[in-house]
PDB file of N, CA and C in Angstrom:
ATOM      1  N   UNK A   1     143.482  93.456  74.017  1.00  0.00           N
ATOM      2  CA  UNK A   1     142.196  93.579  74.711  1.00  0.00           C
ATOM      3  C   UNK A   1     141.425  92.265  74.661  1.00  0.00           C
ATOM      4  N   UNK A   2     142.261  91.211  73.829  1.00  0.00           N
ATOM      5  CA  UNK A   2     141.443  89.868  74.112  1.00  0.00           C
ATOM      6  C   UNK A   2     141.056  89.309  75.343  1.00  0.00           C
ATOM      7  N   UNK A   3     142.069  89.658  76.445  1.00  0.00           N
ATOM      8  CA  UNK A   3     141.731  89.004  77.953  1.00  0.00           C
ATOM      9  C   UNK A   3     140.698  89.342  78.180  1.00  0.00           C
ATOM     10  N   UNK A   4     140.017  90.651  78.024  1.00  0.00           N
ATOM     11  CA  UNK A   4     138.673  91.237  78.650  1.00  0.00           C
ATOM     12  C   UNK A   4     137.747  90.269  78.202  1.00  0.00           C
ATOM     13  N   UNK A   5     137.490  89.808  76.934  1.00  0.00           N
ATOM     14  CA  UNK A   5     136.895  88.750  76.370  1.00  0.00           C
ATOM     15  C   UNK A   5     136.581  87.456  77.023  1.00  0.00           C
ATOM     16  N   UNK A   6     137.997  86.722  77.416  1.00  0.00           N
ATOM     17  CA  UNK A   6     138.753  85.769  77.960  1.00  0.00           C
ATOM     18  C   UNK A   6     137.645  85.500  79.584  1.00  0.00           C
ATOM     19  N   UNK A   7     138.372  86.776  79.567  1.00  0.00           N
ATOM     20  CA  UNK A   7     137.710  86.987  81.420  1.00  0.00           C
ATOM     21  C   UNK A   7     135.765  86.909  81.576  1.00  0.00           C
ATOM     22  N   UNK A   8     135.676  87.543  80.510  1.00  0.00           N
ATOM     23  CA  UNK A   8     133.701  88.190  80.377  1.00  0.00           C
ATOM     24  C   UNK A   8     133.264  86.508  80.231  1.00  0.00           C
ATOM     25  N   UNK A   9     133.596  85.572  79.441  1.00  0.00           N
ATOM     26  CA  UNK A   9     133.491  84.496  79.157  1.00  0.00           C
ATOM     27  C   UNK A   9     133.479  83.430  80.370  1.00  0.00           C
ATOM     28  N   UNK A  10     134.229  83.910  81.336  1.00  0.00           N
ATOM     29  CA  UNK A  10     134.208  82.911  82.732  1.00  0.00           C
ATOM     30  C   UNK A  10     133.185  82.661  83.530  1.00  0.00           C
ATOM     31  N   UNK A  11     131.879  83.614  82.906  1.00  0.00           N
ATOM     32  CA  UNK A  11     130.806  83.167  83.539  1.00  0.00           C
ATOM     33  C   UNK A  11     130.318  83.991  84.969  1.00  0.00           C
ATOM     34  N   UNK A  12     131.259  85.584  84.556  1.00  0.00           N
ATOM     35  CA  UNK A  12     131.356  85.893  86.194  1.00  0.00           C
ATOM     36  C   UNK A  12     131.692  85.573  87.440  1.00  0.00           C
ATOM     37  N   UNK A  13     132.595  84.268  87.702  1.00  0.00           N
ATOM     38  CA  UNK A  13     132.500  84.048  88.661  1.00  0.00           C
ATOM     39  C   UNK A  13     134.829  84.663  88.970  1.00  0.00           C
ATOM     40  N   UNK A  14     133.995  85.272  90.039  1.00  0.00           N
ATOM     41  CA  UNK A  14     135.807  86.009  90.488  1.00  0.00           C
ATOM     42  C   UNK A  14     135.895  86.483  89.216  1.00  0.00           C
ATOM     43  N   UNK A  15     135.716  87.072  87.851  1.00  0.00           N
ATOM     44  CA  UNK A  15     136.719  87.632  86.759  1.00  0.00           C
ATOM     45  C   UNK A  15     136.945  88.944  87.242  1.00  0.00           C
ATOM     46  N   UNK A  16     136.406  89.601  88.367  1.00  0.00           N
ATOM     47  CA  UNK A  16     137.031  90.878  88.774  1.00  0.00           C
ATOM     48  C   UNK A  16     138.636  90.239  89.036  1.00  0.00           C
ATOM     49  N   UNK A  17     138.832  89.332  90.100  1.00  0.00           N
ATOM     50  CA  UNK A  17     140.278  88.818  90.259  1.00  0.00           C
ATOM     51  C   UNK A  17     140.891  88.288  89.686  1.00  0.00           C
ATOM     52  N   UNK A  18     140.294  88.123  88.356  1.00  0.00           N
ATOM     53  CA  UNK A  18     141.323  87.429  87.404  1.00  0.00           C
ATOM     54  C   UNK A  18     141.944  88.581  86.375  1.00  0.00           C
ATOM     55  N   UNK A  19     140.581  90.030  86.171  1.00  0.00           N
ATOM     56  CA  UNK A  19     141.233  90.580  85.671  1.00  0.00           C
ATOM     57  C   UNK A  19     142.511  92.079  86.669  1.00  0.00           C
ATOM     58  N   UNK A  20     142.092  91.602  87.596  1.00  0.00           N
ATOM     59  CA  UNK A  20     143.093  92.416  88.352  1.00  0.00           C
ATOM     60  C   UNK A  20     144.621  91.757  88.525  1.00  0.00           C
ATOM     61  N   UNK A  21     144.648  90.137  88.549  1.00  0.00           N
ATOM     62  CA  UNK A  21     146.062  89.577  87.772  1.00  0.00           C
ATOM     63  C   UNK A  21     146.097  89.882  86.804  1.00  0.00           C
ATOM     64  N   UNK A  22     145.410  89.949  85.825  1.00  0.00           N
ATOM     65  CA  UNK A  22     146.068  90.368  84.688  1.00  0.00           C
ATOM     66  C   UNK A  22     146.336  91.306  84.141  1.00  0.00           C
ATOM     67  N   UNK A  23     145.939  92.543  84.906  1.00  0.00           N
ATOM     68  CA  UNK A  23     146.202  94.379  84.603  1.00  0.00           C
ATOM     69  C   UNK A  23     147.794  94.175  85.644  1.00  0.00           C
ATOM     70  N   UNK A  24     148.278  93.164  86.428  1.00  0.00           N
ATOM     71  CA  UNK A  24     149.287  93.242  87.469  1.00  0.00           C
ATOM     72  C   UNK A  24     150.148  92.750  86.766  1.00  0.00           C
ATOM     73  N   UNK A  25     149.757  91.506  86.147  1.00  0.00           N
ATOM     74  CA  UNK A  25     150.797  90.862  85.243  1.00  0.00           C
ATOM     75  C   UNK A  25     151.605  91.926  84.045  1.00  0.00           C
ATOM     76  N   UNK A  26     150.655  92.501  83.279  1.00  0.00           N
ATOM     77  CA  UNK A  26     150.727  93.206  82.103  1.00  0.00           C
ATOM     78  C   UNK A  26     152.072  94.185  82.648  1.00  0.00           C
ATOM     79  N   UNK A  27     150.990  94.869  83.751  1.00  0.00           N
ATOM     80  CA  UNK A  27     152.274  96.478  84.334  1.00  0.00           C
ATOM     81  C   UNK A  27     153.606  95.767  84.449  1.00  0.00           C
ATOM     82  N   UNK A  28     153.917  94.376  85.587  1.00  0.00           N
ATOM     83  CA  UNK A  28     155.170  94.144  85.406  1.00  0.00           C
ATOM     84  C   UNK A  28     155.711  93.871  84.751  1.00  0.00           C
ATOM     85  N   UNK A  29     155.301  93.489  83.314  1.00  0.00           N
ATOM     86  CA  UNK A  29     155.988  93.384  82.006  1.00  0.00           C
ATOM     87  C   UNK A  29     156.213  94.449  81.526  1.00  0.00           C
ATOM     88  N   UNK A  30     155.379  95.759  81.627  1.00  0.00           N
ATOM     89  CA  UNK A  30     155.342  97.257  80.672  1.00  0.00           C
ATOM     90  C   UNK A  30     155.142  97.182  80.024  1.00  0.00           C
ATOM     91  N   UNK A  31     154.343  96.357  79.470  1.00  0.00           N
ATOM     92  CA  UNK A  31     153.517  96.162  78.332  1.00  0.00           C
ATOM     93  C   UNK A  31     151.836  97.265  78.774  1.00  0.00           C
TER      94      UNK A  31
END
């Protein structure tokens, strides 16, 4: 759950799309 962190930290700008790569990334791993 560190990315959420990662992402909140960007200042808002696009972290909706950064965290939607990275919920995309995660699934294709199955993690």
């Amino acid at each position: 759950m560190s990315f959420n962190i990662a992402v909140a930290g960007k200042g808002g700008s696009g972290k909706t799309s950064v965290a939607g790569l990275i919920i995309r990334y995660l699934k294709r791993n199955g993690s």
